[in-house]
C-alpha atoms as a PDB file:
ATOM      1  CA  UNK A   1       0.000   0.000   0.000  1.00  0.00           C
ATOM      2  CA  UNK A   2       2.801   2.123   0.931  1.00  0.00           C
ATOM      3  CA  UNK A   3       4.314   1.374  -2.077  1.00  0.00           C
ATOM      4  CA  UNK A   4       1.555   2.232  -4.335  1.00  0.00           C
ATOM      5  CA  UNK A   5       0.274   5.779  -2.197  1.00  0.00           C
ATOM      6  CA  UNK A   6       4.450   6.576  -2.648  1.00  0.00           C
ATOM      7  CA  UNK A   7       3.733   6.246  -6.839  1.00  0.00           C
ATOM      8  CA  UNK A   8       1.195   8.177  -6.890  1.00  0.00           C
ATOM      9  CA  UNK A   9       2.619  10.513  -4.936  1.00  0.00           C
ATOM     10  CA  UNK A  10       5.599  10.656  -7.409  1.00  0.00           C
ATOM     11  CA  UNK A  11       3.462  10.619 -10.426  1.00  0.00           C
ATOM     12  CA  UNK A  12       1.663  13.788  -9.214  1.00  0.00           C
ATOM     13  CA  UNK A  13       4.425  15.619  -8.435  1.00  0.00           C
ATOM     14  CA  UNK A  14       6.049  15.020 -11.794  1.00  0.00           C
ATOM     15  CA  UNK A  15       3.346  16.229 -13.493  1.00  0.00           C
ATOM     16  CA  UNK A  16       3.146  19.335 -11.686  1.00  0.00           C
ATOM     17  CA  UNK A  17       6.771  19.895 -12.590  1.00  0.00           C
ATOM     18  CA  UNK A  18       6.112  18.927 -16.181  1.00  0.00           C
ATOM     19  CA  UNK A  19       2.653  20.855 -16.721  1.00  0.00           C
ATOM     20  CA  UNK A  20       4.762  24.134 -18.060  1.00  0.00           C
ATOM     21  CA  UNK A  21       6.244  22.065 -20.573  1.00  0.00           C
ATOM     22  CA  UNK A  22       2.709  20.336 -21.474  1.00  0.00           C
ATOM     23  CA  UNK A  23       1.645  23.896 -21.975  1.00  0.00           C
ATOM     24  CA  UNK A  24       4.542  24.522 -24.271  1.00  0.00           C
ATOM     25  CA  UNK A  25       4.623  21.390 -26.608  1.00  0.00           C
ATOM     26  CA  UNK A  26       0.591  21.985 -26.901  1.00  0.00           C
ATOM     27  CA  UNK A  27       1.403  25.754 -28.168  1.00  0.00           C
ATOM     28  CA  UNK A  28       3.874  24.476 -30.564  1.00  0.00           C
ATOM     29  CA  UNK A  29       1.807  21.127 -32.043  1.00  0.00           C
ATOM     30  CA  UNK A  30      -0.903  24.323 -32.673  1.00  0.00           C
ATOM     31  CA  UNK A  31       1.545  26.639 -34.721  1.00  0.00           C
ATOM     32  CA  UNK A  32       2.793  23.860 -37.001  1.00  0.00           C
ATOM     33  CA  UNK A  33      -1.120  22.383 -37.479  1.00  0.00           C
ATOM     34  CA  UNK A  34      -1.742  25.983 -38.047  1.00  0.00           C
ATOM     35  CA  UNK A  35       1.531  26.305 -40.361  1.00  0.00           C
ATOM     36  CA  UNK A  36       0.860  23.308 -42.279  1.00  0.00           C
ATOM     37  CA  UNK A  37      -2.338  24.572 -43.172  1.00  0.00           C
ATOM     38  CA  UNK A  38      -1.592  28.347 -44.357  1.00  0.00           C
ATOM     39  CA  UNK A  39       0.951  25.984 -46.720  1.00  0.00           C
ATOM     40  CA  UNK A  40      -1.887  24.056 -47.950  1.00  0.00           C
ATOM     41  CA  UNK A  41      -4.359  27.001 -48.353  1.00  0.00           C
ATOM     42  CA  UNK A  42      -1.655  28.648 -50.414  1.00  0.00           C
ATOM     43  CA  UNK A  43      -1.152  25.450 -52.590  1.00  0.00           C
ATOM     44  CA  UNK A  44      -4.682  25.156 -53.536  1.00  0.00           C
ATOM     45  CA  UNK A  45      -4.937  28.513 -54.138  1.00  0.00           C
ATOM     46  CA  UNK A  46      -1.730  28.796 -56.403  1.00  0.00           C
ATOM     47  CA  UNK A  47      -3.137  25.359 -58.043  1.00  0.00           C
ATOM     48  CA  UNK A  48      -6.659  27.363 -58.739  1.00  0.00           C
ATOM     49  CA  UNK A  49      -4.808  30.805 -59.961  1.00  0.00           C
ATOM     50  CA  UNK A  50      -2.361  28.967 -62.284  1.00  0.00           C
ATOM     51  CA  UNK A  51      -4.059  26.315 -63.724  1.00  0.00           C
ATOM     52  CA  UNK A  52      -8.307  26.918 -63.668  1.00  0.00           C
ATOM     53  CA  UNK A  53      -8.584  30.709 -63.954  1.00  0.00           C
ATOM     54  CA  UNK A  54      -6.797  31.430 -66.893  1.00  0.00           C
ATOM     55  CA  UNK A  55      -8.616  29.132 -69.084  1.00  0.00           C
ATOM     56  CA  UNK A  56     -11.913  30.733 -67.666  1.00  0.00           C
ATOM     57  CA  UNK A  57     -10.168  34.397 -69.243  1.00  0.00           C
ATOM     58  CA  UNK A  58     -10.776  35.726 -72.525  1.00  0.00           C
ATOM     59  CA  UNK A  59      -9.233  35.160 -75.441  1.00  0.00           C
ATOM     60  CA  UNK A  60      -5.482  36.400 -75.131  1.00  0.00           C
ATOM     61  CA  UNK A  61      -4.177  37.940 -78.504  1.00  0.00           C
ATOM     62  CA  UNK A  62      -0.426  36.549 -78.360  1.00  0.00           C
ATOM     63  CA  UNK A  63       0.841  37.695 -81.461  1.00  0.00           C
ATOM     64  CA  UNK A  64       0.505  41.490 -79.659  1.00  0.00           C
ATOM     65  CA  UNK A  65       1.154  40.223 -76.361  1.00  0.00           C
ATOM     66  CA  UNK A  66       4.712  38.465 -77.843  1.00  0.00           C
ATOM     67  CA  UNK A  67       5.398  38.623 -81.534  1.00  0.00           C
ATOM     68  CA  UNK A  68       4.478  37.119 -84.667  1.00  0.00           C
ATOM     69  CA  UNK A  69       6.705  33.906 -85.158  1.00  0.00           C
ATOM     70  CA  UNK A  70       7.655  31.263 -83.061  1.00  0.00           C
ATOM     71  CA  UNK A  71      10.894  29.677 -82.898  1.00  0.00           C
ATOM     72  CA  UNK A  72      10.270  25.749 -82.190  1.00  0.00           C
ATOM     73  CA  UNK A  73      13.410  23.433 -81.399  1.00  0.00           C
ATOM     74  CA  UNK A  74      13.339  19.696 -81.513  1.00  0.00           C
ATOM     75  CA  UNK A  75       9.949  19.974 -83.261  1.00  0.00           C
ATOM     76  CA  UNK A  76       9.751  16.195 -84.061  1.00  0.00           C
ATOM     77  CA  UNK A  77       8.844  15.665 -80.226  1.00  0.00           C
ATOM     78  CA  UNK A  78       4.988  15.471 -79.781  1.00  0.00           C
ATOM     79  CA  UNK A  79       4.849  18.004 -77.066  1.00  0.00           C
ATOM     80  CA  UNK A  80       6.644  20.549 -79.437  1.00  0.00           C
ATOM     81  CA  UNK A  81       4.257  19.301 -82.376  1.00  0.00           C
ATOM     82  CA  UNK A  82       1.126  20.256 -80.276  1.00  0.00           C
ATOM     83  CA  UNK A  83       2.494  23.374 -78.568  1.00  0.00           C
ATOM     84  CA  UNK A  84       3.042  24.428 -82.460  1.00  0.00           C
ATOM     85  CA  UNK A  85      -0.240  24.074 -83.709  1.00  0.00           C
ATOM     86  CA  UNK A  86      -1.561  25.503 -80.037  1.00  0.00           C
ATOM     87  CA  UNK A  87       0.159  28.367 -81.148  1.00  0.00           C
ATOM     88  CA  UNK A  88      -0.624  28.633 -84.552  1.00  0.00           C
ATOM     89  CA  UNK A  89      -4.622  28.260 -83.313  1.00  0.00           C
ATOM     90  CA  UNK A  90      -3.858  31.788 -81.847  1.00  0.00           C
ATOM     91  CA  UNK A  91      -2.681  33.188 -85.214  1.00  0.00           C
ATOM     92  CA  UNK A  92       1.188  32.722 -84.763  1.00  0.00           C
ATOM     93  CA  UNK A  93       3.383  31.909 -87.335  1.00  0.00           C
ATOM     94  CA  UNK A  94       6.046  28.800 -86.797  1.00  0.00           C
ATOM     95  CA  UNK A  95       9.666  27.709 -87.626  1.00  0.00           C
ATOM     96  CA  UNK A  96      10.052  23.853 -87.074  1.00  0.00           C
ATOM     97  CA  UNK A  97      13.572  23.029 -86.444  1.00  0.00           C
ATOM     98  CA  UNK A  98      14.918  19.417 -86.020  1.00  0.00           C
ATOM     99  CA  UNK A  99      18.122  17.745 -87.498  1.00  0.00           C
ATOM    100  CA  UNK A 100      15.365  15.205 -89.733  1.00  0.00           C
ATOM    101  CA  UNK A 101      12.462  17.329 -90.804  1.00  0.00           C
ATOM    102  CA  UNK A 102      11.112  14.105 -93.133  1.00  0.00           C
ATOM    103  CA  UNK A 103       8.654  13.586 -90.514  1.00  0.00           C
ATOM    104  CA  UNK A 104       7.571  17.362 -90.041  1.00  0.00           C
ATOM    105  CA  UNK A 105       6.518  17.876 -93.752  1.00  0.00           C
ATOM    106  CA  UNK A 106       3.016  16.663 -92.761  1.00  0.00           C
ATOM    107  CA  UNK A 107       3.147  18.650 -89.530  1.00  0.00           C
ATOM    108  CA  UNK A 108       3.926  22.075 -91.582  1.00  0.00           C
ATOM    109  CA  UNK A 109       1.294  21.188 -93.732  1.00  0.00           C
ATOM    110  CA  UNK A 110      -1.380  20.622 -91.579  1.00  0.00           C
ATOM    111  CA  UNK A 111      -0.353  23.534 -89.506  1.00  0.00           C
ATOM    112  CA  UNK A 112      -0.867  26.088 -92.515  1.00  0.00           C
ATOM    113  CA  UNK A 113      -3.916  24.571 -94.111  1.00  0.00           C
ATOM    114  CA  UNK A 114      -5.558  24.760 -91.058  1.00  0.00           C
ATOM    115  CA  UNK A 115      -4.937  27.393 -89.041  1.00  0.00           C
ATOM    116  CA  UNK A 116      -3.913  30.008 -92.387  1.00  0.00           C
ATOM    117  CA  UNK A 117      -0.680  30.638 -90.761  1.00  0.00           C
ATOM    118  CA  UNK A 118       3.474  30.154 -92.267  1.00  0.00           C
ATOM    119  CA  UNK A 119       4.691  27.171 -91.401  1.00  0.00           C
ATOM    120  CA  UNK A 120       8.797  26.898 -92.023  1.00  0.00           C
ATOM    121  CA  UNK A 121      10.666  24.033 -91.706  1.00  0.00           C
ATOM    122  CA  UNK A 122      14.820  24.255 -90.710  1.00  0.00           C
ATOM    123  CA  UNK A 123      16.854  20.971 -90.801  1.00  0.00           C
ATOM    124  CA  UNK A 124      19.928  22.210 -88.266  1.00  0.00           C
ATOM    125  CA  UNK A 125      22.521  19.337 -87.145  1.00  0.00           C
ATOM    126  CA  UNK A 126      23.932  20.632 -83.979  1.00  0.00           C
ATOM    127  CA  UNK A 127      26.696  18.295 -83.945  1.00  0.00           C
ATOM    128  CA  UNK A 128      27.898  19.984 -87.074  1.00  0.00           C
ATOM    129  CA  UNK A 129      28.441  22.864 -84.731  1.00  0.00           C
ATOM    130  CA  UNK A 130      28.564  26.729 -86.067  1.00  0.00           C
ATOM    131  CA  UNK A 131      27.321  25.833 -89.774  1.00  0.00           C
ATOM    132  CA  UNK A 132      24.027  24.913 -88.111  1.00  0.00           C
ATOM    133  CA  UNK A 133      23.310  28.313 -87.341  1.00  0.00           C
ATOM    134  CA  UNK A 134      23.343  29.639 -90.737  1.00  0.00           C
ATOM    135  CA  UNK A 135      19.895  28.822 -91.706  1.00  0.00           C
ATOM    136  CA  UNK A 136      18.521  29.520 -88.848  1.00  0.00           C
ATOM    137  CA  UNK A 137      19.874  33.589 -88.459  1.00  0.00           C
ATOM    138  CA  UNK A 138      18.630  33.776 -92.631  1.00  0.00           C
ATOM    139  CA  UNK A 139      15.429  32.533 -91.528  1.00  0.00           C
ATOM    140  CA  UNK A 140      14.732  35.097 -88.337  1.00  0.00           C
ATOM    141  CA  UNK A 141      16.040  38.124 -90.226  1.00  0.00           C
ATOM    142  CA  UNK A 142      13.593  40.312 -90.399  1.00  0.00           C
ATOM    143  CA  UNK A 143      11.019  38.691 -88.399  1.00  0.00           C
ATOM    144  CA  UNK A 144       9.040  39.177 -85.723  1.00  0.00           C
ATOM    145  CA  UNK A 145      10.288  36.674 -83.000  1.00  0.00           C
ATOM    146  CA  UNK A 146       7.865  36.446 -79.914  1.00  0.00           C
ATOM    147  CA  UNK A 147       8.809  32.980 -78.642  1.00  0.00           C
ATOM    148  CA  UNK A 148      11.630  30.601 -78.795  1.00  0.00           C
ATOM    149  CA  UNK A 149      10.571  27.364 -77.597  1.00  0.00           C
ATOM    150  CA  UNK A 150      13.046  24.268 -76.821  1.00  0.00           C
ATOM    151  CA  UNK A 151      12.287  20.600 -76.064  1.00  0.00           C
ATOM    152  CA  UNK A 152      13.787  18.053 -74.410  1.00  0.00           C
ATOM    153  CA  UNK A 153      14.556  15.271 -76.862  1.00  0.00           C
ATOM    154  CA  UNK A 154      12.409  12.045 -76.024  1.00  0.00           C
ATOM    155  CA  UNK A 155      14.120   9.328 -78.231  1.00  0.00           C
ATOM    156  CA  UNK A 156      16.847   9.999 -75.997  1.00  0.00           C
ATOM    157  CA  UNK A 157      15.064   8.222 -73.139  1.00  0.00           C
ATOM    158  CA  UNK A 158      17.195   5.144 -73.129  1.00  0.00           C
ATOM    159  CA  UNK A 159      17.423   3.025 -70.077  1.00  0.00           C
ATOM    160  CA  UNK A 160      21.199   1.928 -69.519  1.00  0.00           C
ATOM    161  CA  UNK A 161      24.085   2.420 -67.382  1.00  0.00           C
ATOM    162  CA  UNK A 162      26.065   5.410 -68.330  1.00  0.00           C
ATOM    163  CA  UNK A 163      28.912   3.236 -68.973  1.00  0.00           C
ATOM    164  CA  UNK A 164      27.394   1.278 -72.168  1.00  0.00           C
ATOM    165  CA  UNK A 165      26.435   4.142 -73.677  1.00  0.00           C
ATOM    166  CA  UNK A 166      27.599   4.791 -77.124  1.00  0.00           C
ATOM    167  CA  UNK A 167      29.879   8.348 -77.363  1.00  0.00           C
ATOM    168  CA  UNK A 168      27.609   8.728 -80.098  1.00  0.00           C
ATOM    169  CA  UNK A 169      24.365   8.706 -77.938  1.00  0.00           C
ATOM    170  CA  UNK A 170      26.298  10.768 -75.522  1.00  0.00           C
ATOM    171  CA  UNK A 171      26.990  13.512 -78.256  1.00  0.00           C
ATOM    172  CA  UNK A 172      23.553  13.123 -79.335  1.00  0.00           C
ATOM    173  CA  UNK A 173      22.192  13.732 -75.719  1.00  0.00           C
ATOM    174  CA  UNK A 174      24.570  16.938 -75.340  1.00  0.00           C
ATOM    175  CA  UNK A 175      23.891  18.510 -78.898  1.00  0.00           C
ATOM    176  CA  UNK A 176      20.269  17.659 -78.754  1.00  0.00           C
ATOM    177  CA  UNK A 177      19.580  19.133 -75.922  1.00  0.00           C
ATOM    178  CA  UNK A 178      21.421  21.310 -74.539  1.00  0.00           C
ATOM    179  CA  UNK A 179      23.972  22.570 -77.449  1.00  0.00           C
ATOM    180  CA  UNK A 180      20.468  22.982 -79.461  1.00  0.00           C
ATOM    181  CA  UNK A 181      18.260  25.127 -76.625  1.00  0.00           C
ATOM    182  CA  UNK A 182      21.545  27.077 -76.105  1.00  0.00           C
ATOM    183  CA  UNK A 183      22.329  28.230 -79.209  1.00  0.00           C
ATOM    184  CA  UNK A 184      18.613  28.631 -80.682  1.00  0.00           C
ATOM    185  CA  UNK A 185      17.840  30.911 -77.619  1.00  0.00           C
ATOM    186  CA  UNK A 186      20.874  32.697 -78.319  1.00  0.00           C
ATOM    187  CA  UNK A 187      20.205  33.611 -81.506  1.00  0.00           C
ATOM    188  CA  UNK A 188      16.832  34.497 -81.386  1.00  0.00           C
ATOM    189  CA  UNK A 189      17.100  36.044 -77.666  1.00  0.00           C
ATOM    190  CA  UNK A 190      18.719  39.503 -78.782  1.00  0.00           C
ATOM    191  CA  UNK A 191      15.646  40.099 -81.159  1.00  0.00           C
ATOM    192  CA  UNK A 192      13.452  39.935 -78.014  1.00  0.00           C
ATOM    193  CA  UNK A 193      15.599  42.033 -75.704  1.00  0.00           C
ATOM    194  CA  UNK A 194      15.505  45.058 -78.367  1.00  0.00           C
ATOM    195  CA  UNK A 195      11.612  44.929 -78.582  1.00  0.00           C
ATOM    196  CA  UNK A 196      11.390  44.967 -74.999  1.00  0.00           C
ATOM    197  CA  UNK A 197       8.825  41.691 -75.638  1.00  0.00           C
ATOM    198  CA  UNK A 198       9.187  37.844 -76.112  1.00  0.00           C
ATOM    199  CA  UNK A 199       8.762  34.559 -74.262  1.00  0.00           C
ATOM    200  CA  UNK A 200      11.709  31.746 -74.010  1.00  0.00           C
ATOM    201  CA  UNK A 201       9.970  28.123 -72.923  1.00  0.00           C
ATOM    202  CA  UNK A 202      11.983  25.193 -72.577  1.00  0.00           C
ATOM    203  CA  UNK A 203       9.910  21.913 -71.993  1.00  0.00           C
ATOM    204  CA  UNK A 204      12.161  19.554 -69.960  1.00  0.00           C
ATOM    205  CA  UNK A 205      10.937  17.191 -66.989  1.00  0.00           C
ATOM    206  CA  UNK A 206       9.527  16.727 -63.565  1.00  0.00           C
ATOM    207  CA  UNK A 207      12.418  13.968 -63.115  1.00  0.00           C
ATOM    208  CA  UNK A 208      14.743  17.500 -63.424  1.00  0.00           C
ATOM    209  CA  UNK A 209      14.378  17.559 -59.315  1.00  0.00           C
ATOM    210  CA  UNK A 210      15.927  14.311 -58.589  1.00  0.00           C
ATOM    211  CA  UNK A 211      18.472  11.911 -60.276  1.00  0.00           C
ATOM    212  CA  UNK A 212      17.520   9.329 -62.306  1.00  0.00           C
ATOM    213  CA  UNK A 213      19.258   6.010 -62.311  1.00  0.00           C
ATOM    214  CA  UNK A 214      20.543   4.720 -65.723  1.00  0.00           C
ATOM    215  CA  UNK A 215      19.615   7.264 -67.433  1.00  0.00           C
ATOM    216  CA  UNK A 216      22.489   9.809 -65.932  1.00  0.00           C
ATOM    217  CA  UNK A 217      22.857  11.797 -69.273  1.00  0.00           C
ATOM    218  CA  UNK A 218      19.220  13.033 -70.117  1.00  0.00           C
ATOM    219  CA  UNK A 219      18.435  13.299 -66.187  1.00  0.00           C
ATOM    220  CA  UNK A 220      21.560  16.096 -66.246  1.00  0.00           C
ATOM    221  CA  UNK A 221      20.177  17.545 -69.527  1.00  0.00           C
ATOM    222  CA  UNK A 222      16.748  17.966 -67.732  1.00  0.00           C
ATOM    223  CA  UNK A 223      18.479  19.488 -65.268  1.00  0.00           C
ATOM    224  CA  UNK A 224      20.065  21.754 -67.355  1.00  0.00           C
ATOM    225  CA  UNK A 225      17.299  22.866 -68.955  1.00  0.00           C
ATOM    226  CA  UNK A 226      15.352  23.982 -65.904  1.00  0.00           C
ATOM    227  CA  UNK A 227      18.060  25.905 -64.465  1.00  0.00           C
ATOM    228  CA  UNK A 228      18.973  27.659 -67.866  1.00  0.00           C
ATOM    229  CA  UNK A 229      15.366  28.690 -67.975  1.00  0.00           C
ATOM    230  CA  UNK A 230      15.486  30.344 -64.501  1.00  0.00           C
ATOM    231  CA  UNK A 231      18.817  31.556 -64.680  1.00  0.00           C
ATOM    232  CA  UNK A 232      17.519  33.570 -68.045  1.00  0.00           C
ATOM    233  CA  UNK A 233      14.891  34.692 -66.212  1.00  0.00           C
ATOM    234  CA  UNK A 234      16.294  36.830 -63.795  1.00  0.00           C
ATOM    235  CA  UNK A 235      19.259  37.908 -66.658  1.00  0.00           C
ATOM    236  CA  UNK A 236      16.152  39.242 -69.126  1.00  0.00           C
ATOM    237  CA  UNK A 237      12.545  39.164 -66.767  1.00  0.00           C
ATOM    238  CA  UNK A 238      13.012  42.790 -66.450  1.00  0.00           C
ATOM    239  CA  UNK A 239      13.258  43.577 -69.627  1.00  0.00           C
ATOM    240  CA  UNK A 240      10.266  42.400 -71.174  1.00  0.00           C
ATOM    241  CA  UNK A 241      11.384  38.716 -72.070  1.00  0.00           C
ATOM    242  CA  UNK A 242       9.111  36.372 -70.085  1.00  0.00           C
ATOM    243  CA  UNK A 243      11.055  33.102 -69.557  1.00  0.00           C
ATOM    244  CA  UNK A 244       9.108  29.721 -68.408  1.00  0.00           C
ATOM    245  CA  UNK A 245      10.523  26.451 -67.522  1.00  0.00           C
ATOM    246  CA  UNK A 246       7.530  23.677 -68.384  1.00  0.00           C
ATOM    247  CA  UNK A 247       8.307  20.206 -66.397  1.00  0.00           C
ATOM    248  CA  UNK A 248       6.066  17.602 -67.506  1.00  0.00           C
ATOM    249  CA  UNK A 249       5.507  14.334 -65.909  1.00  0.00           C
ATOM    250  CA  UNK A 250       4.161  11.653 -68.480  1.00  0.00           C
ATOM    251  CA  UNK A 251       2.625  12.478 -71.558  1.00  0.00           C
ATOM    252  CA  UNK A 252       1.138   9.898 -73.801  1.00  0.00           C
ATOM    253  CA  UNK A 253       3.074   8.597 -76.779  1.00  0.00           C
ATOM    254  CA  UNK A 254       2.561   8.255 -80.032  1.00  0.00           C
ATOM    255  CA  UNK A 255       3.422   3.927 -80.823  1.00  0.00           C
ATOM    256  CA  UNK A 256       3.106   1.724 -83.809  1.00  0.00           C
ATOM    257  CA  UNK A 257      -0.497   1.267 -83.252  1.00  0.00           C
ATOM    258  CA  UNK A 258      -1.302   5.261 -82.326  1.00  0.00           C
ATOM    259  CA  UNK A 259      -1.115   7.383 -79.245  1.00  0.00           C
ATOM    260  CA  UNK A 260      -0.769   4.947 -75.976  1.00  0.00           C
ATOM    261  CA  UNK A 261      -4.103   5.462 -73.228  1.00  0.00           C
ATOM    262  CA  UNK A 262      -4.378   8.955 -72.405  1.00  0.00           C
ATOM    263  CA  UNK A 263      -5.897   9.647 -68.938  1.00  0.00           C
ATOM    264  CA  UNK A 264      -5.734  12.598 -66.650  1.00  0.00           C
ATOM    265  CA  UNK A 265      -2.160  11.681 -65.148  1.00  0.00           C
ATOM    266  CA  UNK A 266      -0.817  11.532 -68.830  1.00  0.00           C
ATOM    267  CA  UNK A 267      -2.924  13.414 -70.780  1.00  0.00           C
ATOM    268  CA  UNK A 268      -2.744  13.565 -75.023  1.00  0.00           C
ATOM    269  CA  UNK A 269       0.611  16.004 -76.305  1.00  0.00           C
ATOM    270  CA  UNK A 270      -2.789  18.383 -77.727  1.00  0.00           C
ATOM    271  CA  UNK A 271      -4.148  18.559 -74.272  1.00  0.00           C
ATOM    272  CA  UNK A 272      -1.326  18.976 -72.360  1.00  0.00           C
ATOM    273  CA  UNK A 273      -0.240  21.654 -74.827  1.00  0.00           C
ATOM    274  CA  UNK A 274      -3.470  23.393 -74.684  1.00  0.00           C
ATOM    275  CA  UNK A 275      -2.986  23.067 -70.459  1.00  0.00           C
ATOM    276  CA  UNK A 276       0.582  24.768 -70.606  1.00  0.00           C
ATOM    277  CA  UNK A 277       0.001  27.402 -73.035  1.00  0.00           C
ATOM    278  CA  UNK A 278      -2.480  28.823 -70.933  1.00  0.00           C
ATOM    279  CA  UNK A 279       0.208  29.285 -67.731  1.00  0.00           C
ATOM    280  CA  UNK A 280       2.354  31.510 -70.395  1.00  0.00           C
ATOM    281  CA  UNK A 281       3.081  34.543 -68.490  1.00  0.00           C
ATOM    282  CA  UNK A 282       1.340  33.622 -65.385  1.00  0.00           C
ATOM    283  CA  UNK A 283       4.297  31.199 -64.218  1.00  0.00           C
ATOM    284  CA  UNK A 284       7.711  30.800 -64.425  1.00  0.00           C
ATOM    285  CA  UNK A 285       8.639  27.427 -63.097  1.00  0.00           C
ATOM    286  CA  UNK A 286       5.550  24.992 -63.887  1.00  0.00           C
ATOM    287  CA  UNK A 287       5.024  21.626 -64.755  1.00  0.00           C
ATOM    288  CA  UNK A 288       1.795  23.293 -66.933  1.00  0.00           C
ATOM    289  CA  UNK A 289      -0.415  20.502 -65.995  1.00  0.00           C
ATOM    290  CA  UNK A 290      -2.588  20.459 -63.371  1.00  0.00           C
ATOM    291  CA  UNK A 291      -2.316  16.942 -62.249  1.00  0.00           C
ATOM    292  CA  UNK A 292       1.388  16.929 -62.722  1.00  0.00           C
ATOM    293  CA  UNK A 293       1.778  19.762 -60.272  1.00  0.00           C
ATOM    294  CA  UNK A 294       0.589  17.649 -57.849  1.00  0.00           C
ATOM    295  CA  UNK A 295       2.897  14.922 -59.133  1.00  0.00           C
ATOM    296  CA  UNK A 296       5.451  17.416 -58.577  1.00  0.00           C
ATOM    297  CA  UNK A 297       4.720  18.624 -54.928  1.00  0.00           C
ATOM    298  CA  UNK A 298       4.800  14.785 -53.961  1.00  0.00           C
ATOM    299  CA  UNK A 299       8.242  14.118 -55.784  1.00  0.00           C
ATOM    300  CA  UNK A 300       9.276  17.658 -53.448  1.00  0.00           C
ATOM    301  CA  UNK A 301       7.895  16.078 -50.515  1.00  0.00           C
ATOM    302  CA  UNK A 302       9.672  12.387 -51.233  1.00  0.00           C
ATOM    303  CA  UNK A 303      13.275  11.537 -49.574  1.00  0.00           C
ATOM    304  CA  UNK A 304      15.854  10.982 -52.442  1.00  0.00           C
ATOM    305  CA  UNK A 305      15.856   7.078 -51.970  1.00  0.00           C
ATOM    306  CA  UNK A 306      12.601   6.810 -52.120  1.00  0.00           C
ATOM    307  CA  UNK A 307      12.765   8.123 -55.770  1.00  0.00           C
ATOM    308  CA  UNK A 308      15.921   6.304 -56.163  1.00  0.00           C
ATOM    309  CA  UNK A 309      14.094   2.915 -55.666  1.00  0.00           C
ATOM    310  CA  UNK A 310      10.936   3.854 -57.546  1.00  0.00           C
ATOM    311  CA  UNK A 311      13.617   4.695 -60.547  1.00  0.00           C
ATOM    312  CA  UNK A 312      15.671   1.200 -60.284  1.00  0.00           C
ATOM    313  CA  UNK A 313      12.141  -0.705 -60.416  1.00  0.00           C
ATOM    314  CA  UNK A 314      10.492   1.413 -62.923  1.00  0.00           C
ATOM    315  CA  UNK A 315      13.447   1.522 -65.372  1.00  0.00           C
ATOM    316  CA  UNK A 316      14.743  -2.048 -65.091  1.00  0.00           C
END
């Protein structure tokens, strides 16, 4: 009895000592709950003003808004395809460039006859290195530049350890990619900067934010790509040049039988284009998809191994 009356006795007293503390912890649980929640409120509503309310606004006229003609590098990828004839819905003018442009022919054509708008096609070999410029500076002169858009390159997307890679697929990966956005952006960039108008968007990846295993050269060129964007950004934002990186998460492909399933966690290149267009000048880092931004807040949220282990078993 004495035992138990001498426990409680102890117990009592220990929570008397401890009660200031309980007090404390209790005021600090609140202001994190409370924390957490402002962070959420501000999600959805950043979700809402980015991706729902500008397709509920009127028609934008982006010709006066940017320019005329669009610059469009690695135009044989699907997402550049669609973002092209988004753009040429609105009445702009377009300059496909790709190192083949057998597959664009069809793409130009369509463009023009249905939209009534110039469709150019530029075959430019970056490997070749400052000869592929050429055509490219005769074709801008004297136009009306308003966006220079740059894609990631797609059939890049090869699954193997950087060590059996070809140096061929490794100067692919490099001159596709990043040689191309580089030097397209720098050409066409100075155009912008004396207008005091323009938009640069360069369409890499939501992997960009984490390494991807066996496939070390395109995750870096991702990566690249992203941080060129916002780099440019605060070089030219103030000047009139409005500079977007777009990181998409899966988009569906085109295969030998047609486009694969399109649902709305990969959505059709024409949807997703018609999606990210409508962020233009309301974001500067997006992935221009609704349900990949929240892709991309859970890829934030996700330790590094975590991804690391989802990439080994997805890519395997």
């Amino acid at each position: 009895m004495a035992a138990v009356d001498s426990f409680q006795l102890l117990y009592r007293e220990i929570a008397r000592s401890c009660s200031c503390y309980v007090e404390t912890l209790a005021l600090v649980g609140a202001c994190y709950t409370a924390s957490k929640a402002v962070i959420l409120m501000r999600d959805c509503y950043s979700l809402i003003r980015l991706h729902f309310i500008p397709r509920l606004v009127s028609h934008r006229d982006l010709s006066q808004q940017y320019g005329q003609w669009a610059l469009i590098c690695g135009a044989s990828e699907a997402i550049a395809k669609a973002y092209a004839a988004e753009l040429a819905k609105h009445g702009i003018c377009v300059i496909l460039i790709s190192s083949d442009i057998s597959n664009l022919t069809d793409t130009a054509k369509a463009i023009s006859d249905t939209y009534g708008v110039e469709a150019i096609l530029i075959e430019a070999d970056f490997s070749q290195g400052p000869s592929a410029c050429k055509p490219i500076k005769d074709a801008i002169t004297s136009k009306d530049i308003g966006f220079i858009i740059n894609s990631l390159d797609g059939s890049l997307d090869l699954s193997q350890e950087f060590t059996d890679l070809s140096e061929s697929v490794v100067w692919d990966t490099i001159n596709r990619n990043i040689v191309a956005a580089t030097l397209v952006t720098r050409l066409a960039l100075p155009i912008m900067v004396d207008r005091g108008k323009g938009a640069v968007v360069n369409i890499s990846a939501g992997r960009c934010l984490c390494p991807t295993s066996r496939k070390a050269a395109l995750s870096a060129s991702t990566a690249f790509l992203d941080n060129f964007s916002r780099s440019l950004h605060y070089e030219y934002g103030h000047r009139g040049v409005f500079v977007q990186s777009l990181l998409p998460f899966r988009v569906s492909s085109r295969g030998s039988e047609g486009y694969s399933p399109a649902g709305w966690l990969a959505p059709s290149p024409q949807v997703y284009a018609s999606h990210a267009l409508s962020t233009l000048g309301v974001s500067h880092r997006t992935t221009g998809y609704w349900p990949h931004t929240i892709q991309f807040r859970l890829v934030q949220c996700m330790p590094e191994w975590v991804w690391m282990l989802g990439s080994r078993v997805f890519t395997t």
